[in-house]
N, C-alpha and C. Protein backbone atom coordinates (compact mmCIF):
# COMPACT_ATOMS: atom_id res chain seq x y z
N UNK A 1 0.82 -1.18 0.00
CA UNK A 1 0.00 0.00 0.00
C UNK A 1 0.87 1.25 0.00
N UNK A 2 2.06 1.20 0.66
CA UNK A 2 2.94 2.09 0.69
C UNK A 2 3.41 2.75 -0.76
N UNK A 3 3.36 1.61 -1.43
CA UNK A 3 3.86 1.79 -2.52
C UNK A 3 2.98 2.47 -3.80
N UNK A 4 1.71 2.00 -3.40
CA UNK A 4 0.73 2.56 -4.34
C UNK A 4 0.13 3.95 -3.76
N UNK A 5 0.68 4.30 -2.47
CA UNK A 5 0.30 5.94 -2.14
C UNK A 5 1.24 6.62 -3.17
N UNK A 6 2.34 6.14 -2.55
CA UNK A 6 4.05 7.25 -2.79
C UNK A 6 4.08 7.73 -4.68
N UNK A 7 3.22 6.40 -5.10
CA UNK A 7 3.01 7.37 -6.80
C UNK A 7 2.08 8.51 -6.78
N UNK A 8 1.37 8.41 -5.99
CA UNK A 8 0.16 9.82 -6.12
C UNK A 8 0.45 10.47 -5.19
N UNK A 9 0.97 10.82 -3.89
CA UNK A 9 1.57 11.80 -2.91
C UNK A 9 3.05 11.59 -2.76
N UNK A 10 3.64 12.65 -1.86
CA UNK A 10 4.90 12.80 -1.66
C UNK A 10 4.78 11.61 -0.93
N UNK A 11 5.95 10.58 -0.47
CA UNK A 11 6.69 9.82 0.22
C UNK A 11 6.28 9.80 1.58
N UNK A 12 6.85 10.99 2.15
CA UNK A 12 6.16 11.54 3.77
C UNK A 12 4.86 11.24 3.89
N UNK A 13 4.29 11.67 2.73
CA UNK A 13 2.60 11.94 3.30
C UNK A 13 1.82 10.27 2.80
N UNK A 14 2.58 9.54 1.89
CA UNK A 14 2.56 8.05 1.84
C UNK A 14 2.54 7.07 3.05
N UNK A 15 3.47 7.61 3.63
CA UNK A 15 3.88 7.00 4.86
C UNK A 15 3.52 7.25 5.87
N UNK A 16 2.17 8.42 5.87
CA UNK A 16 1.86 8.76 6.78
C UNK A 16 0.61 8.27 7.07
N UNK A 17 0.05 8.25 5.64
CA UNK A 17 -1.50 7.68 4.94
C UNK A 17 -1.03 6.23 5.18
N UNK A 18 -0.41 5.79 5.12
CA UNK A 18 -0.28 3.75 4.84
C UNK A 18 -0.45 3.74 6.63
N UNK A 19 -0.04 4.08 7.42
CA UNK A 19 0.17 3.81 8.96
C UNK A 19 -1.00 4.29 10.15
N UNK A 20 -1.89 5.57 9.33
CA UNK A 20 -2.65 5.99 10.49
C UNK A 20 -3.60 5.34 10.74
N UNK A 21 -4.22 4.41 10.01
CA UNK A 21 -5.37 3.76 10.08
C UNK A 21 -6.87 4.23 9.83
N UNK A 22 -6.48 5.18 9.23
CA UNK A 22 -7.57 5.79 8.18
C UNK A 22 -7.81 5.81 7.03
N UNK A 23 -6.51 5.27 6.14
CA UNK A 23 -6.56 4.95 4.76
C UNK A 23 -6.74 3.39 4.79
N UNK A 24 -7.87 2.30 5.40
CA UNK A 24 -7.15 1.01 4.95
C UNK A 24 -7.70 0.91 3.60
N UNK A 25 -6.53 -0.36 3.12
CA UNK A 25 -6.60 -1.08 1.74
C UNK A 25 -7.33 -1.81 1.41
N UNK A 26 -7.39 -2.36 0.25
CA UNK A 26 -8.72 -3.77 -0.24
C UNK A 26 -8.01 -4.92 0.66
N UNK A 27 -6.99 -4.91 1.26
CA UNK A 27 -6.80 -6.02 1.85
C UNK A 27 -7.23 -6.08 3.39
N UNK A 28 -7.03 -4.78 3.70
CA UNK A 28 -7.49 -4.73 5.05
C UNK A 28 -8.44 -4.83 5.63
N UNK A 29 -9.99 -4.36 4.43
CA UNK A 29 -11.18 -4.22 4.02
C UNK A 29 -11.52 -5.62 4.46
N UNK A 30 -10.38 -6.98 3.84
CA UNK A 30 -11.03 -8.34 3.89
C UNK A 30 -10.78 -8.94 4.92
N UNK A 31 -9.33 -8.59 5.53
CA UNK A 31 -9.35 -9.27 7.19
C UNK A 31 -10.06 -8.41 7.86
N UNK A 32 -10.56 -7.22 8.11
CA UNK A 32 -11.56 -6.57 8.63
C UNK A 32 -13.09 -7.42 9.02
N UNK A 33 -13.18 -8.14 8.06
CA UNK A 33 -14.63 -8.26 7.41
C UNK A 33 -14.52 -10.06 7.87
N UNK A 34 -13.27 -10.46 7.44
CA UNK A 34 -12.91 -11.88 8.11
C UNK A 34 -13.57 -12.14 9.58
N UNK A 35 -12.65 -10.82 10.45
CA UNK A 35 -12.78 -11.23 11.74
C UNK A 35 -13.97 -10.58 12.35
N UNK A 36 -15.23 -9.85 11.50
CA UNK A 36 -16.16 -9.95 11.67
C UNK A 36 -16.90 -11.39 12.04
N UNK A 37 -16.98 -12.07 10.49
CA UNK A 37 -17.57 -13.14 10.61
C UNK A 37 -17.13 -14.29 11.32
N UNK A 38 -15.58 -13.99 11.86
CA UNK A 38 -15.47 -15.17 12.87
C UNK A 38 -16.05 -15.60 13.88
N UNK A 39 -16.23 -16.91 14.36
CA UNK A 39 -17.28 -16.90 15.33
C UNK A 39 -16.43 -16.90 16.61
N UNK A 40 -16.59 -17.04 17.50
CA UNK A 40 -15.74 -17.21 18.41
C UNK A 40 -15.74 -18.25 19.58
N UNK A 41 -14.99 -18.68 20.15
CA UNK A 41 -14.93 -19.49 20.14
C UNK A 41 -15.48 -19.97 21.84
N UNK A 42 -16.88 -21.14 21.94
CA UNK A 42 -17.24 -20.65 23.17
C UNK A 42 -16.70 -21.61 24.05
N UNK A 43 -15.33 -22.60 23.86
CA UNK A 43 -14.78 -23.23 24.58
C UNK A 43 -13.84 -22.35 25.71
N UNK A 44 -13.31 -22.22 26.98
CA UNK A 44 -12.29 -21.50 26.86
C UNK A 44 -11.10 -22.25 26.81
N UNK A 45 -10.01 -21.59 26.75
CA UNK A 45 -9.14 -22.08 26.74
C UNK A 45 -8.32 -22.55 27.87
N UNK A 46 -7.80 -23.76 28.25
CA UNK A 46 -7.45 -24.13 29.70
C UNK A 46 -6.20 -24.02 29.89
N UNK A 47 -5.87 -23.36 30.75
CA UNK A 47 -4.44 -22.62 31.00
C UNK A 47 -3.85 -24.04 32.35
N UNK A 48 -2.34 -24.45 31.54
CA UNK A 48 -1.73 -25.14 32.75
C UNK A 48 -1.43 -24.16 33.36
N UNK A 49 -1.41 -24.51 35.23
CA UNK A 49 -0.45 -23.83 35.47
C UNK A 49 1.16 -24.58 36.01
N UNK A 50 1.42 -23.84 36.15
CA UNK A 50 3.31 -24.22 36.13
C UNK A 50 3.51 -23.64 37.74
N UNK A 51 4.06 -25.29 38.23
CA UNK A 51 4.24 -25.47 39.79
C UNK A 51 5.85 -25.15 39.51
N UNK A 52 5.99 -23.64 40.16
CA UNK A 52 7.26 -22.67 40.52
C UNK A 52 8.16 -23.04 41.59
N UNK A 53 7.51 -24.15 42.17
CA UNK A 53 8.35 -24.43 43.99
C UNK A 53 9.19 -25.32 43.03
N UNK A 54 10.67 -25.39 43.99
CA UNK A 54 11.47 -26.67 43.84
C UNK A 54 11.41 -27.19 44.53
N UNK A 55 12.19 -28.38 44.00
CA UNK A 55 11.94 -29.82 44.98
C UNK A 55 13.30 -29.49 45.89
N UNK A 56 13.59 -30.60 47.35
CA UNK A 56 14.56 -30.43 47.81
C UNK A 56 15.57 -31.06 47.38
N UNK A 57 16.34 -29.90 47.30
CA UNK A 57 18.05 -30.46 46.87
C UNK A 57 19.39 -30.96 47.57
N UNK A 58 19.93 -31.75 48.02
CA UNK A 58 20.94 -32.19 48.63
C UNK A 58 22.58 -31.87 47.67
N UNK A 59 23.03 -30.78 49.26
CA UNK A 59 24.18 -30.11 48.52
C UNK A 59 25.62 -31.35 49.25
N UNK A 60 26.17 -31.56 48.44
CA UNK A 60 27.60 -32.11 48.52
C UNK A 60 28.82 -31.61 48.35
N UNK A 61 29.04 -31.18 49.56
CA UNK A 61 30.37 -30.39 50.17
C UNK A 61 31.45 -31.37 49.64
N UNK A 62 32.59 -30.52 49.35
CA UNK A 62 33.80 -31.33 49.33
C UNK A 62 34.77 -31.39 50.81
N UNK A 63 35.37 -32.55 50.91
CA UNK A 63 35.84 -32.24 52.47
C UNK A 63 37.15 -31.13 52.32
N UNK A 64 37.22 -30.91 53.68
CA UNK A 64 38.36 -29.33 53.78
C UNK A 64 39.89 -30.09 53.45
N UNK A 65 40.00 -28.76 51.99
CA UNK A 65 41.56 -29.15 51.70
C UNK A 65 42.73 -29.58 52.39
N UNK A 66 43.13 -30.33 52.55
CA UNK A 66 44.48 -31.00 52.88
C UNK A 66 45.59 -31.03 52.79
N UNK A 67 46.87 -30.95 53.19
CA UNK A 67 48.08 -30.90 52.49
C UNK A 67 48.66 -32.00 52.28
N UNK A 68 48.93 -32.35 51.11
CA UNK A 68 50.03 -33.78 50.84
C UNK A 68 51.06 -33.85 50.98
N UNK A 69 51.96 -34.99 51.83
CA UNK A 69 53.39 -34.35 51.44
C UNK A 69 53.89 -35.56 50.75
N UNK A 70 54.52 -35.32 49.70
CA UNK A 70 54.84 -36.44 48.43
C UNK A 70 56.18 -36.77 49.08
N UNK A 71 56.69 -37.98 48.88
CA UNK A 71 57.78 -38.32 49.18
C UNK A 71 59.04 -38.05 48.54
N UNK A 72 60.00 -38.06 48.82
CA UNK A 72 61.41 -37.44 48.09
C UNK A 72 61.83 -37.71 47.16
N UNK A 73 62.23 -36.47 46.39
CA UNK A 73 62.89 -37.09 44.92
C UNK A 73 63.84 -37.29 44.71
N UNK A 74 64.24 -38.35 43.70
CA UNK A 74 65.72 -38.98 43.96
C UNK A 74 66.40 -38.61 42.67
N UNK A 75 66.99 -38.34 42.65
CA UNK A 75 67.14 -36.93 41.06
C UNK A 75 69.08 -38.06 40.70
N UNK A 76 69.21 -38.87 40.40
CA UNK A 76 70.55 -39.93 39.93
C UNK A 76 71.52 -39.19 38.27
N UNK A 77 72.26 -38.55 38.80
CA UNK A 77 73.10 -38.01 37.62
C UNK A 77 74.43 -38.63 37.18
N UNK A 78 74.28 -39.51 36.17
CA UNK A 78 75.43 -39.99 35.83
C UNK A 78 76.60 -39.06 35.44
N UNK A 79 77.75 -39.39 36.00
CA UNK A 79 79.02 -38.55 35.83
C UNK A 79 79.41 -39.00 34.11
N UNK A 80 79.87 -38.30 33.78
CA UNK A 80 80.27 -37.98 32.21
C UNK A 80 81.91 -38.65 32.28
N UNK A 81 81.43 -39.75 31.08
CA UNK A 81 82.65 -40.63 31.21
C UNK A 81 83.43 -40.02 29.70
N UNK A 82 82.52 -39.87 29.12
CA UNK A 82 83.35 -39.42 27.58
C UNK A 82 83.85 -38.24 27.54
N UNK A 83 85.44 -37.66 27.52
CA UNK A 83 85.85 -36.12 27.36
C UNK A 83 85.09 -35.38 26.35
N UNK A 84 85.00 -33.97 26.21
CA UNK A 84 84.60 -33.39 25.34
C UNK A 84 85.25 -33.33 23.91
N UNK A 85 84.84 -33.49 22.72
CA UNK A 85 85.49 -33.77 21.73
C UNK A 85 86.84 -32.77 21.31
N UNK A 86 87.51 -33.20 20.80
CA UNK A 86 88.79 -32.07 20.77
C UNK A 86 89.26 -32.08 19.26
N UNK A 87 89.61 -31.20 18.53
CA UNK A 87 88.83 -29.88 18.69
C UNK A 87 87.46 -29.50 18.77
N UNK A 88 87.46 -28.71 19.32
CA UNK A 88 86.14 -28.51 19.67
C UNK A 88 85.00 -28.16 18.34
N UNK A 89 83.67 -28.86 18.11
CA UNK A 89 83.00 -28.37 16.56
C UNK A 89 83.02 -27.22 16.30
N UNK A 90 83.14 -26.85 15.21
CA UNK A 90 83.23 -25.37 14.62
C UNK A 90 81.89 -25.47 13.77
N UNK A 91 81.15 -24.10 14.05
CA UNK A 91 79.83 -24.11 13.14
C UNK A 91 79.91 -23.46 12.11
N UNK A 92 79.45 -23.20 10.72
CA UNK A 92 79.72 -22.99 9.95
C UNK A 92 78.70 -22.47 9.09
N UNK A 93 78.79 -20.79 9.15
CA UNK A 93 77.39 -19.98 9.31
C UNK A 93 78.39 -19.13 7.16
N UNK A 94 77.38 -19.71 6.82
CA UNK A 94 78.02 -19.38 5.11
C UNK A 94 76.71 -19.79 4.67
């Protein structure tokens, strides 16, 4: 509808006419006229309702931190039987 104002008025005044609810369209005319003839409906509608309480919960503490003491480390360094090579490697940056 917007579109079929804005050829015969300015834009603004299109947009002003499509929204106030005083210009409706042939379409609006028919859901208008629809929800006339709807009947309505004489069941009502049955609303669950939704039980908001919680149930009881059981909280599980962890017991109070502790200190471990790990036993000793035995750290075995073999002494170096092979001399270092002689001459010593030369690197060779070319």
């Amino acid at each position: 509808m917007l579109v079929v104002n804005a050829r015969h008025v300015p834009l603004s005044e299109a947009v002003k006419n499509t929204f106030d609810g005083n210009h409706p369209c042939d379409l609006c005319h028919v859901v208008a006229e629809g929800k006339k003839s709807e009947k309505k409906s004489e069941v009502l509608p049955t609303i669950a309702k939704i039980d908001l309480i919680c149930a009881t919960q059981t909280i599980h503490c962890l017991p109070p931190w502790q200190r471990y003491q790990y036993g000793p480390a035995v750290f075995a360094v073999a002494a170096r039987v092979e001399s270092p090579p002689a001459p010593p490697p030369r690197v060779h940056l070319g």
